[in-house]
Protein backbone atom coordinates (compact mmCIF):
# COMPACT_ATOMS: atom_id res chain seq x y z
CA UNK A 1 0.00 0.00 0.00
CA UNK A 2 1.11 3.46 -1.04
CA UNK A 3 1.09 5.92 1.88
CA UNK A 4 -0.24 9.92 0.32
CA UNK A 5 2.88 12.17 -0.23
CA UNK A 6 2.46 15.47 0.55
CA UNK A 7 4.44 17.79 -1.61
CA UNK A 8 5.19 21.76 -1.10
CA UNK A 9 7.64 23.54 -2.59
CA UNK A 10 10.23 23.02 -0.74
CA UNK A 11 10.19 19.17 -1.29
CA UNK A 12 12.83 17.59 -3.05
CA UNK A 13 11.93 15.72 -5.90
CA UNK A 14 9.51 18.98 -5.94
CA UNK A 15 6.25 18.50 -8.09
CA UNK A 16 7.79 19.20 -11.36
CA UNK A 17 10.18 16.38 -10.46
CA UNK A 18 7.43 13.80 -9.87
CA UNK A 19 5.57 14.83 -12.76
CA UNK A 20 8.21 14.60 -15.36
CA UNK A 21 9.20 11.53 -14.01
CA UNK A 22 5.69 9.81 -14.21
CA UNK A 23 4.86 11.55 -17.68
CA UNK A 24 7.68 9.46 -18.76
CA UNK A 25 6.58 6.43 -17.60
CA UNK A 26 3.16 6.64 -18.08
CA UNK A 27 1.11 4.51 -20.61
CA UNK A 28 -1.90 7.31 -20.72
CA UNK A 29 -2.05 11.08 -19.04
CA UNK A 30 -5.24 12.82 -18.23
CA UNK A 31 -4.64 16.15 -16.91
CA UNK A 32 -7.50 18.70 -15.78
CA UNK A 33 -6.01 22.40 -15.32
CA UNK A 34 -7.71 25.85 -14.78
CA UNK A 35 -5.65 27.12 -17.85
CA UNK A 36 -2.45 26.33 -20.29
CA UNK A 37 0.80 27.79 -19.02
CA UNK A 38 2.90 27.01 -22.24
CA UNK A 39 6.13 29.40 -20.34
CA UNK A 40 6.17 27.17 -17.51
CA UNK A 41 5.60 23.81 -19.42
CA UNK A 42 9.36 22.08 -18.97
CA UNK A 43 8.21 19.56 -20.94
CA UNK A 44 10.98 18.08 -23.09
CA UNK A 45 10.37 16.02 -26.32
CA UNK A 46 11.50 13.04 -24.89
CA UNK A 47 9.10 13.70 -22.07
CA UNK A 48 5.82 13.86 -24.17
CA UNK A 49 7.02 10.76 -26.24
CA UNK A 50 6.39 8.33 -23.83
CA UNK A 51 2.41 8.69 -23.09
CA UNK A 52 0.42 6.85 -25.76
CA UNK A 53 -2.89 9.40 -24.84
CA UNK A 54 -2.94 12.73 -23.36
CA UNK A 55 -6.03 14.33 -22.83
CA UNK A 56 -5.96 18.08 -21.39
CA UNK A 57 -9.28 19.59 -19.88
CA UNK A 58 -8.94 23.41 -19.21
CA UNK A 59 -11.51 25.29 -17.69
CA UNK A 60 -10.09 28.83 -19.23
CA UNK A 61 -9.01 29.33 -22.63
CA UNK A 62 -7.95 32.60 -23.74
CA UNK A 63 -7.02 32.21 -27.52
CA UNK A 64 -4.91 35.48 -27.38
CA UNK A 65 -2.74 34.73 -24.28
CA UNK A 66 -2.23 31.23 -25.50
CA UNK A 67 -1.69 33.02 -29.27
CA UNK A 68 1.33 35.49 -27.11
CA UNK A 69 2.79 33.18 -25.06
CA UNK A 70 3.35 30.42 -28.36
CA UNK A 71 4.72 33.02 -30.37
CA UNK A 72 7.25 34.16 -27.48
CA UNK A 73 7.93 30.59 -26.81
CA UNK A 74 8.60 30.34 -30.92
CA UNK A 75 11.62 32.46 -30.62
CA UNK A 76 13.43 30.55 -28.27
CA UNK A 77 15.03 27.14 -29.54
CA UNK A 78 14.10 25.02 -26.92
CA UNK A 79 10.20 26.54 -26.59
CA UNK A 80 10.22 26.39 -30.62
CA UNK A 81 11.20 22.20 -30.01
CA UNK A 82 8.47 22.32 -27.35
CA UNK A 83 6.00 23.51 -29.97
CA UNK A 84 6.15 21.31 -32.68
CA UNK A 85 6.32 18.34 -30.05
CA UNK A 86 2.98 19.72 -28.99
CA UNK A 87 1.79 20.51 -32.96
CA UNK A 88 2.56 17.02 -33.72
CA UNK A 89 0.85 15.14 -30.70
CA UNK A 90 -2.41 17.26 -31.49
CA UNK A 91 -1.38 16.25 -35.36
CA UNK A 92 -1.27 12.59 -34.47
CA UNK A 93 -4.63 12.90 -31.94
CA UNK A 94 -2.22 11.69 -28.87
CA UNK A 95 -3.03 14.93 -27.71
CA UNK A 96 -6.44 15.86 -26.97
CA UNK A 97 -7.58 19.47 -25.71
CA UNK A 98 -11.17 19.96 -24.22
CA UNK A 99 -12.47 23.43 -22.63
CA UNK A 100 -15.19 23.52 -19.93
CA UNK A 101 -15.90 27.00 -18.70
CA UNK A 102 -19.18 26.30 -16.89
CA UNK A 103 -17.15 23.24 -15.04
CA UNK A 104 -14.72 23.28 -12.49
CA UNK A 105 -12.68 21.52 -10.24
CA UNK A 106 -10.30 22.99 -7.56
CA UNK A 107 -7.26 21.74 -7.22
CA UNK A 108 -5.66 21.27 -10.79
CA UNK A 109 -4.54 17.53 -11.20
CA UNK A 110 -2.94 15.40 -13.05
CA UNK A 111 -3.81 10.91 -13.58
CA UNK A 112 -0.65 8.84 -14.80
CA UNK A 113 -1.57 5.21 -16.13
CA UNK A 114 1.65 3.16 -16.17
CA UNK A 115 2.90 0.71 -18.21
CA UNK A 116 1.64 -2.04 -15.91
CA UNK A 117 -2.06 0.00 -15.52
CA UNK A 118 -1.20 1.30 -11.82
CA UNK A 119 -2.84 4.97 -11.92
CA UNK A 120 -1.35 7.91 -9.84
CA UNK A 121 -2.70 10.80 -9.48
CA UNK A 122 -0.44 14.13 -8.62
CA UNK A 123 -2.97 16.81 -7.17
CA UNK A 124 -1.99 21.00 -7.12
CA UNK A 125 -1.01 23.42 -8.64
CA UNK A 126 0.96 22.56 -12.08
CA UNK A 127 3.75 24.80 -11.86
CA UNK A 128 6.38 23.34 -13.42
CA UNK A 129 8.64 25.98 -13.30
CA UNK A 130 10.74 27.99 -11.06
CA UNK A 131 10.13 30.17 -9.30
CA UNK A 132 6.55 29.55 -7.70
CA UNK A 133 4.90 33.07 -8.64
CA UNK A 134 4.20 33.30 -5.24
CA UNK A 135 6.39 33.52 -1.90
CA UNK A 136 3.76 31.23 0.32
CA UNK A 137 3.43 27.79 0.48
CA UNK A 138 2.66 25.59 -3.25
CA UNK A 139 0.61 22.28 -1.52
CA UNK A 140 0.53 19.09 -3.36
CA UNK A 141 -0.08 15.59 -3.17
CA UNK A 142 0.65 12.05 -4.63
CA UNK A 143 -1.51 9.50 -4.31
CA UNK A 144 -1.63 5.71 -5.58
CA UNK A 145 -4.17 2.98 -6.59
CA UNK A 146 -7.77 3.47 -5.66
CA UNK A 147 -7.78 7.16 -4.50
CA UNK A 148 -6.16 7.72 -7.82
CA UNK A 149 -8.45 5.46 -10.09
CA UNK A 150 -11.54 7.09 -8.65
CA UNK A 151 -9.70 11.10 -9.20
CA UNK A 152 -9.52 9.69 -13.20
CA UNK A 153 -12.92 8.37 -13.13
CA UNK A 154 -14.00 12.02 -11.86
CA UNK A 155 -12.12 13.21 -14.87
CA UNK A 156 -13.90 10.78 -17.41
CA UNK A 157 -17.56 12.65 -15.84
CA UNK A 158 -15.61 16.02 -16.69
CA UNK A 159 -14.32 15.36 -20.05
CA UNK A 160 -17.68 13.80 -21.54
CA UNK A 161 -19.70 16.82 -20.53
CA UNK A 162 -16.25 19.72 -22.00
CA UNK A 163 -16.05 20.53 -25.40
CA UNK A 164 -13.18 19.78 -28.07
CA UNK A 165 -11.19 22.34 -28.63
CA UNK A 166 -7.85 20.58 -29.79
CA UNK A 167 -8.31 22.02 -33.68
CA UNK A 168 -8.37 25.79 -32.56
CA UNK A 169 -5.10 25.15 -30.08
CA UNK A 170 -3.14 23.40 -33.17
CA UNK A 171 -4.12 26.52 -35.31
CA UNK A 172 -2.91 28.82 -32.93
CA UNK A 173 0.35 26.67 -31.98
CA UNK A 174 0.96 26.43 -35.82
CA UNK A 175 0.13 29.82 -36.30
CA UNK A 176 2.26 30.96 -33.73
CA UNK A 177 5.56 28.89 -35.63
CA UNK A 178 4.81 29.89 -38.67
CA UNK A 179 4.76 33.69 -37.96
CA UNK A 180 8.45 32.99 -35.84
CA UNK A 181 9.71 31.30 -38.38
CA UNK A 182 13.58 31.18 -38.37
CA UNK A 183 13.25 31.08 -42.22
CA UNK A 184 10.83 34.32 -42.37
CA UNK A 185 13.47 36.59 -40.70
């Protein structure tokens, strides 16, 4: 039995850690997050290779922010790379994007499926990045087996009531890549 792990941000492997590290073992991802924070992302190519599914469920999309932040991200080799690993998982349909504003949920969270079907579920605030954007205290927790099976089985309720919105990100993302083009200088 897997005792909860409570998670702040001073822990060490910090959130970001644990999440990375069960993105790349996981089998499926279903993540369910008040809104897309492309700056703060960290997510490698290797990273998003792994997962065979990833659905996203926001509850706020703002198609000029996330419009902004691509194009900044554009200009920047390693946010370009982040991009088109994102362009081509939404390209493929690994990546799926649904938007419910009249949901909600509170905190964000995040359900890993592994390669053996264990499901763990990493619950708070998805800040991957450093520093927190606040100086107080960043809660989170891990949790294994049932709790985490019946977090994802929440999600399933979620997602089947949200509506797609995966086409309009692409567009934007692509958008975004084709306007920073290194070749369009």
């Amino acid at each position: 039995m897997h005792r909860p792990l409570l998670l702040d941000e001073r822990s060490r492997p910090d959130f970001g850690d644990h999440y990375l590290r069960l993105l790349e073992d996981a089998k499926h991802v279903v993540v369910a997050t008040s809104r897309i924070r492309l700056r703060g992302l960290r997510l490698e190519p290797r990273a998003l290779g792994a997962p065979r599914g990833i659905r996203v469920l926001l509850m706020e999309l703002s198609g000029l922010t996330l419009s902004m932040e691509a194009e900044r991200l554009a200009e920047e080799p390693r946010g370009r790379d982040r991009l088109l690993s994102l362009v081509s998982l939404l390209n493929t349909g690994r990546l799926q994007v649904r938007s419910s504003p009249l949901g909600g949920w509170s905190p964000d969270f995040s359900v890993f499926t592994g390669s053996a079907g264990e499901e763990t579920v990493l619950i708070g605030p998805h800040w991957l990045d450093r520093p927190y954007p606040h100086r107080g205290p960043a809660l989170g927790s891990l949790h294994v087996g049932a709790a985490a099976t019946s977090v994802r089985l929440r999600f399933e309720e979620l997602w089947a009531e949200a509506h797609p919105v995966g086409d309009a990100v692409l567009d934007l993302l692509s958008s975004a890549l084709e306007r920073c083009s290194p070749l369009r200088g």
